[in-house]
N, C-alpha and C. Protein backbone atom coordinates (compact mmCIF):
# COMPACT_ATOMS: atom_id res chain seq x y z
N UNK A 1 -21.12 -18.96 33.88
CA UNK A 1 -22.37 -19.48 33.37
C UNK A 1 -23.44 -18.38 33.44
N UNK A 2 -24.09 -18.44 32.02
CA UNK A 2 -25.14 -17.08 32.30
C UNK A 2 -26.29 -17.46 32.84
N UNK A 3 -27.22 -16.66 33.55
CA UNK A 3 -28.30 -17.43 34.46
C UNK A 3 -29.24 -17.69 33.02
N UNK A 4 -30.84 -18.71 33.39
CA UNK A 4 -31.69 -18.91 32.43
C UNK A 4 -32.95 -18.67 32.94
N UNK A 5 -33.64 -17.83 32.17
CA UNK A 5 -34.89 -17.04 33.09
C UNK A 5 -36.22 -18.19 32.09
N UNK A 6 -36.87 -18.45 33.15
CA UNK A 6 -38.26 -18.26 32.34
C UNK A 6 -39.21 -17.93 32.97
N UNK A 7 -40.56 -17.86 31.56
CA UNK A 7 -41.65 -17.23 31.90
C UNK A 7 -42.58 -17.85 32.36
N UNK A 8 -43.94 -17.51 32.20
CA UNK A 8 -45.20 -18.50 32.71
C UNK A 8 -45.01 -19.67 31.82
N UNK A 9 -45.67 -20.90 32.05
CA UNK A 9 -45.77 -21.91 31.88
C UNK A 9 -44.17 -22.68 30.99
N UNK A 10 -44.00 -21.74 31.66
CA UNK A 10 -41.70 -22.56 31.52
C UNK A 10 -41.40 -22.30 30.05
N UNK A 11 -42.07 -21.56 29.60
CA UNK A 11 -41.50 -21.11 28.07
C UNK A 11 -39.86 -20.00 28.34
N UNK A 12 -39.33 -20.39 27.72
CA UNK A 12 -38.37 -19.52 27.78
C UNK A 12 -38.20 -17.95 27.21
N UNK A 13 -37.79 -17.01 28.21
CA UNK A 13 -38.15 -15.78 27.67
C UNK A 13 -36.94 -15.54 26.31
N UNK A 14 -37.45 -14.68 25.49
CA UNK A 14 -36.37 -14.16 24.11
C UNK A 14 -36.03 -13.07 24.79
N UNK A 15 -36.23 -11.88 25.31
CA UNK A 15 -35.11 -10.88 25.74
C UNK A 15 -35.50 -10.28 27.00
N UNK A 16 -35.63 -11.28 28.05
CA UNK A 16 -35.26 -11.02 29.28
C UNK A 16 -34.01 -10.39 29.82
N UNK A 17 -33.88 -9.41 30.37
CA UNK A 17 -32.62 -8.37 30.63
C UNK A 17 -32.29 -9.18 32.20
N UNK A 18 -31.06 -9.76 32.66
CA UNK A 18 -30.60 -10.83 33.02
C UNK A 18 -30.02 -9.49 34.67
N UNK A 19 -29.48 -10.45 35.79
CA UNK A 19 -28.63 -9.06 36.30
C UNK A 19 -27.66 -8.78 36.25
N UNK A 20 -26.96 -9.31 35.19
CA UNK A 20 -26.04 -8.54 34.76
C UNK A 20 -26.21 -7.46 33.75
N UNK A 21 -26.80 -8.45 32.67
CA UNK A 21 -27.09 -6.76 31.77
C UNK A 21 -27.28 -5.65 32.80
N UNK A 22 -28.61 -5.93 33.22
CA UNK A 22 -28.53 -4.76 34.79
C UNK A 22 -27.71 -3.86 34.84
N UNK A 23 -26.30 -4.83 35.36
CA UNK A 23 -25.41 -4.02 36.09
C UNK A 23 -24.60 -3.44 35.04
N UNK A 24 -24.77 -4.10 33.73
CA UNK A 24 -23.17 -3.41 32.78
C UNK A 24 -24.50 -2.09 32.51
N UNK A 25 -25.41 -2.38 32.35
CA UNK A 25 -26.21 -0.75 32.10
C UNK A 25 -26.23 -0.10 33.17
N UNK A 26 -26.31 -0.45 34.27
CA UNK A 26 -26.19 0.63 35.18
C UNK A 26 -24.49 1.35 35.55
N UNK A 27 -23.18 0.41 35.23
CA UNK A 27 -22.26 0.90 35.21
C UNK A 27 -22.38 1.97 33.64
N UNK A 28 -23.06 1.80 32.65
CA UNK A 28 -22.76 2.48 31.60
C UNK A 28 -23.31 3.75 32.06
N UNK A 29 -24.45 3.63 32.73
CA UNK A 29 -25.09 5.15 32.82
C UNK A 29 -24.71 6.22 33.71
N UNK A 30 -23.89 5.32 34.98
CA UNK A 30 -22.94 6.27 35.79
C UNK A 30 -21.72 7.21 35.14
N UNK A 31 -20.88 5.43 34.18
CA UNK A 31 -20.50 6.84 33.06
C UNK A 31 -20.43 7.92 32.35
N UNK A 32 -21.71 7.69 31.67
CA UNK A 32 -22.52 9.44 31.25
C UNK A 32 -22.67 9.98 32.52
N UNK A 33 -23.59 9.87 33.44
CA UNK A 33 -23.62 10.96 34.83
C UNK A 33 -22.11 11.70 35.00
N UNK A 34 -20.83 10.99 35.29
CA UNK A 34 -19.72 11.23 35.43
C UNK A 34 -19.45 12.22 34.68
N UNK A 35 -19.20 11.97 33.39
CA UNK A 35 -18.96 13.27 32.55
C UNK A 35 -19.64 14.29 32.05
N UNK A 36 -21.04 13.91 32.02
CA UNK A 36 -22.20 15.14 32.18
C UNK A 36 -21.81 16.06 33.10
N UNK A 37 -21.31 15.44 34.68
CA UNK A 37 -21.63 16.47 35.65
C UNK A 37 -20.21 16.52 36.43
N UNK A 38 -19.38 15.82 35.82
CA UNK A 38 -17.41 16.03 36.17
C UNK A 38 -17.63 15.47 37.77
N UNK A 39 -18.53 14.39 37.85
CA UNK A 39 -18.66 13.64 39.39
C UNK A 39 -17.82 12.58 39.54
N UNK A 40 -16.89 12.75 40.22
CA UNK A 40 -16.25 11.47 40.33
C UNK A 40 -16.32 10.72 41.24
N UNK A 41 -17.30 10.66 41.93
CA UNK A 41 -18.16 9.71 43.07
C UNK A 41 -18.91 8.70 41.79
N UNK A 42 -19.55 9.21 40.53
CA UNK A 42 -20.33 8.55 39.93
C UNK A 42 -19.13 7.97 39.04
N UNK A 43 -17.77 7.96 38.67
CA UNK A 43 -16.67 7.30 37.67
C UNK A 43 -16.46 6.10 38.80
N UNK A 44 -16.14 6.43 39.85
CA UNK A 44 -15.98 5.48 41.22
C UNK A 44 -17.04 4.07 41.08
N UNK A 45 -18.13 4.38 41.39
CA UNK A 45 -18.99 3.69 41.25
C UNK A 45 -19.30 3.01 39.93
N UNK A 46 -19.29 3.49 38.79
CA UNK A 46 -18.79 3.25 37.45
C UNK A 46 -17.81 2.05 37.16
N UNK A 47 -16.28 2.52 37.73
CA UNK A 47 -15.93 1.63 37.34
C UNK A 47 -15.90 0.58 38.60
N UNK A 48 -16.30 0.08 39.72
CA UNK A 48 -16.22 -1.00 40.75
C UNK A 48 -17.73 -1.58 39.88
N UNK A 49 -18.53 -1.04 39.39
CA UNK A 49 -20.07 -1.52 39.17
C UNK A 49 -19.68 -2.58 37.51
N UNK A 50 -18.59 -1.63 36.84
CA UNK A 50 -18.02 -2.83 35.87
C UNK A 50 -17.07 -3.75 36.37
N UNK A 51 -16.31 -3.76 36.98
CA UNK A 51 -15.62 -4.64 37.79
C UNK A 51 -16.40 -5.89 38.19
N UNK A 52 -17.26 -5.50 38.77
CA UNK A 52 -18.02 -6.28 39.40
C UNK A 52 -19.00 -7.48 37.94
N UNK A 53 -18.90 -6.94 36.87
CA UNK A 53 -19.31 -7.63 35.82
C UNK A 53 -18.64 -7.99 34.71
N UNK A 54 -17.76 -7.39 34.83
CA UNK A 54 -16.35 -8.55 34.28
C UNK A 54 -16.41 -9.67 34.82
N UNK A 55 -15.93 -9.53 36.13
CA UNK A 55 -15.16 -10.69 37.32
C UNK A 55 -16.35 -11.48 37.62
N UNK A 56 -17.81 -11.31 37.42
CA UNK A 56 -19.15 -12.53 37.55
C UNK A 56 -20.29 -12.73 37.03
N UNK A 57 -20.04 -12.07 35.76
CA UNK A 57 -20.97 -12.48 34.69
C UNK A 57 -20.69 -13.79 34.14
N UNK A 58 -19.69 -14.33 34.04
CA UNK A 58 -18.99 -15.51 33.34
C UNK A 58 -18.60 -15.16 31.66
N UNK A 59 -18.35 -13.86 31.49
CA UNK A 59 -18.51 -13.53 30.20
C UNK A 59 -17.17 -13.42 30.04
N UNK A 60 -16.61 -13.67 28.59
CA UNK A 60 -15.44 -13.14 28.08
C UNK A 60 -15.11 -13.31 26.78
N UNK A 61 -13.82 -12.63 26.44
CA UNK A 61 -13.20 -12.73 24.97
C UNK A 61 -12.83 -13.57 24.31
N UNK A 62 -12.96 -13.65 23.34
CA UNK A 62 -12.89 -14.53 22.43
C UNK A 62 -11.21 -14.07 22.35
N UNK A 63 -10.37 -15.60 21.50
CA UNK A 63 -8.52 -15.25 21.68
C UNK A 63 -8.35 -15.01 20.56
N UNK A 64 -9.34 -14.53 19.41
CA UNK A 64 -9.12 -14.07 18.40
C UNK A 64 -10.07 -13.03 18.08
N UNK A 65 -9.95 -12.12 17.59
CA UNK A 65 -10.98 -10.67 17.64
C UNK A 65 -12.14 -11.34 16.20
N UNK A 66 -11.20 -11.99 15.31
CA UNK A 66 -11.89 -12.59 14.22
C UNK A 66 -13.11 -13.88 14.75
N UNK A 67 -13.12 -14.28 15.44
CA UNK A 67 -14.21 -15.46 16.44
C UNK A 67 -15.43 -14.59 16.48
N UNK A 68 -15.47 -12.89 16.20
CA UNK A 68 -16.69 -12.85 16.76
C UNK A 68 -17.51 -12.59 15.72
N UNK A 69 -17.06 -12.86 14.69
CA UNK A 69 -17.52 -12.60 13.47
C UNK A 69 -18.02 -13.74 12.83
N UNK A 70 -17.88 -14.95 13.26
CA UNK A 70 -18.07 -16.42 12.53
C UNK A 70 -19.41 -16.54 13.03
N UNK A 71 -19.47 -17.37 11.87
CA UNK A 71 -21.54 -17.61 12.17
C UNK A 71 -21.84 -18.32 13.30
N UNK A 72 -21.13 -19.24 13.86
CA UNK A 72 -21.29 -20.18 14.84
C UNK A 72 -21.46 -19.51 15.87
N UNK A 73 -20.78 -18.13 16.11
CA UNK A 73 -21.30 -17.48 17.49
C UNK A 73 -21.95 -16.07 17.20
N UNK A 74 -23.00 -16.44 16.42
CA UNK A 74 -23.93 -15.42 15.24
C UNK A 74 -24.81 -15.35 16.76
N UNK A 75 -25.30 -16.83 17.65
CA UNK A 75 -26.22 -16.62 18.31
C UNK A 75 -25.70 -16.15 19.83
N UNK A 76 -26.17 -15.28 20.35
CA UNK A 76 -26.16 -14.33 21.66
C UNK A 76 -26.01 -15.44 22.47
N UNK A 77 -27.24 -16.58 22.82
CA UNK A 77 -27.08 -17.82 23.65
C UNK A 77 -26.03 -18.25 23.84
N UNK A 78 -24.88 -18.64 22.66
CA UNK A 78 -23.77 -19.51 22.54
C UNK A 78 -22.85 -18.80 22.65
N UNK A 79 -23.00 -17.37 22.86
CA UNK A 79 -21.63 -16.30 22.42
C UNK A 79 -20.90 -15.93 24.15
N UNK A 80 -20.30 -16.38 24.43
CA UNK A 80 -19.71 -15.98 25.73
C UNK A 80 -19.28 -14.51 25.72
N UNK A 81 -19.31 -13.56 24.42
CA UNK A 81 -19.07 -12.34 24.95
C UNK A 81 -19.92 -11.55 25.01
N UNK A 82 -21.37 -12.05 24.95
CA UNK A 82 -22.56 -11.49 24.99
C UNK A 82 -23.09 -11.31 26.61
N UNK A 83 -23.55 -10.27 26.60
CA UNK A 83 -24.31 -10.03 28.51
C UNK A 83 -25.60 -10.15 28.18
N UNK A 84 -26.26 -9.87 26.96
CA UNK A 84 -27.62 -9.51 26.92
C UNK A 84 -27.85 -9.57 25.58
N UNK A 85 -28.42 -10.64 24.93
CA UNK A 85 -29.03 -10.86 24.06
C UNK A 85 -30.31 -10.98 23.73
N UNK A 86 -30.91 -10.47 22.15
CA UNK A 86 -32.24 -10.41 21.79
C UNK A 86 -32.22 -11.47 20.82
N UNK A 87 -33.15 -12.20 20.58
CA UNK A 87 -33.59 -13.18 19.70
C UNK A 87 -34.24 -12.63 18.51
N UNK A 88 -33.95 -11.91 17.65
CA UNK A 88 -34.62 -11.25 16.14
C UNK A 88 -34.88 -12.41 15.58
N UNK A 89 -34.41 -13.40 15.62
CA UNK A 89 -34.29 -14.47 14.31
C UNK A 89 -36.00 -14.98 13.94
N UNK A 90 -35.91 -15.26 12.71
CA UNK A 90 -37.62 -15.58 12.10
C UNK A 90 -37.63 -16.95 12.95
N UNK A 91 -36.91 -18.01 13.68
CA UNK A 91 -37.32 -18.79 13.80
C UNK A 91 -38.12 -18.35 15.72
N UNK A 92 -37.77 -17.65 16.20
CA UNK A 92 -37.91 -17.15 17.11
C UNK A 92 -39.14 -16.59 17.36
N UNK A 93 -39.41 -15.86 15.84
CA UNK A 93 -41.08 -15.50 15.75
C UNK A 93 -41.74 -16.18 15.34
N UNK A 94 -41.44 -17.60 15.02
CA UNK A 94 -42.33 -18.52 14.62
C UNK A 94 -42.92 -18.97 16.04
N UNK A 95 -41.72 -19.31 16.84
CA UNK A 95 -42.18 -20.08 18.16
C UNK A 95 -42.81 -19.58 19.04
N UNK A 96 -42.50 -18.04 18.65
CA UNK A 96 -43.98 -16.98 19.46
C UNK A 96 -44.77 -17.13 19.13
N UNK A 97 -45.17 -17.24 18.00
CA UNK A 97 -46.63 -16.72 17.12
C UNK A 97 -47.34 -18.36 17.32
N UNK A 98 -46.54 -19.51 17.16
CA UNK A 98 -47.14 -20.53 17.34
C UNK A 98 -47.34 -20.83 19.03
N UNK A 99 -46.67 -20.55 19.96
CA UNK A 99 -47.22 -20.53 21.53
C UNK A 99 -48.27 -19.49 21.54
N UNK A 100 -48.47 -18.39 21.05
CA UNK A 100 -49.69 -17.58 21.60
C UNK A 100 -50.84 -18.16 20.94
N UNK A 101 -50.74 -18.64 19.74
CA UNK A 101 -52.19 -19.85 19.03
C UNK A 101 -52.13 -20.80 20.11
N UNK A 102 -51.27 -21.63 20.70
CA UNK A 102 -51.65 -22.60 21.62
C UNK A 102 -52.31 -22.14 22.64
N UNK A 103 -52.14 -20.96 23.62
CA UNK A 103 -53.07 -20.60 24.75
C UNK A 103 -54.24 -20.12 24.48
């Protein structure tokens, strides 16, 4: 289950970076360190730091590679192989633009 963040007055945030995203970016960037600098203290850490977000993000694959392409899991929210999703969609900037007229 992915956690659900919100903001002031319980609006829900559109691209709050979650801790997992966190961690799959911070395992990504040890990666580059690793081979930038041939450290394998930083591949170590790398890969236990993805490990660690495989095994408790609650995220995973779809049993067909073609699933991730169907509109139904178009949205990041609903997509279990998503860690970190942004909300682009126009309806998304409607519900901004109409909460910041309300305050």
């Amino acid at each position: 289950m992915k956690p659900s963040f919100t903001c002031r007055r319980g609006q829900p945030r559109q691209a709050a970076i979650n801790l997992w995203a966190a961690k799959a970016l911070r395992a990504r960037l040890l990666i580059y360190k690793a081979s930038k600098f041939n450290d394998a203290a930083s591949y170590t850490a790398a890969a236990a730091q993805a490990e660690e977000v495989i095994t408790g993000s609650g995220a995973s694959f779809f049993n067909s590679y073609a699933d991730c392409w169907l509109g139904a899991n178009e949205d990041g929210t609903n997509n279990r192989e998503v860690i970190w999703h942004v909300d682009y969609s126009t309806r998304a900037g409607i519900q901004y633009h109409a909460r910041q007229a309300q305050t």
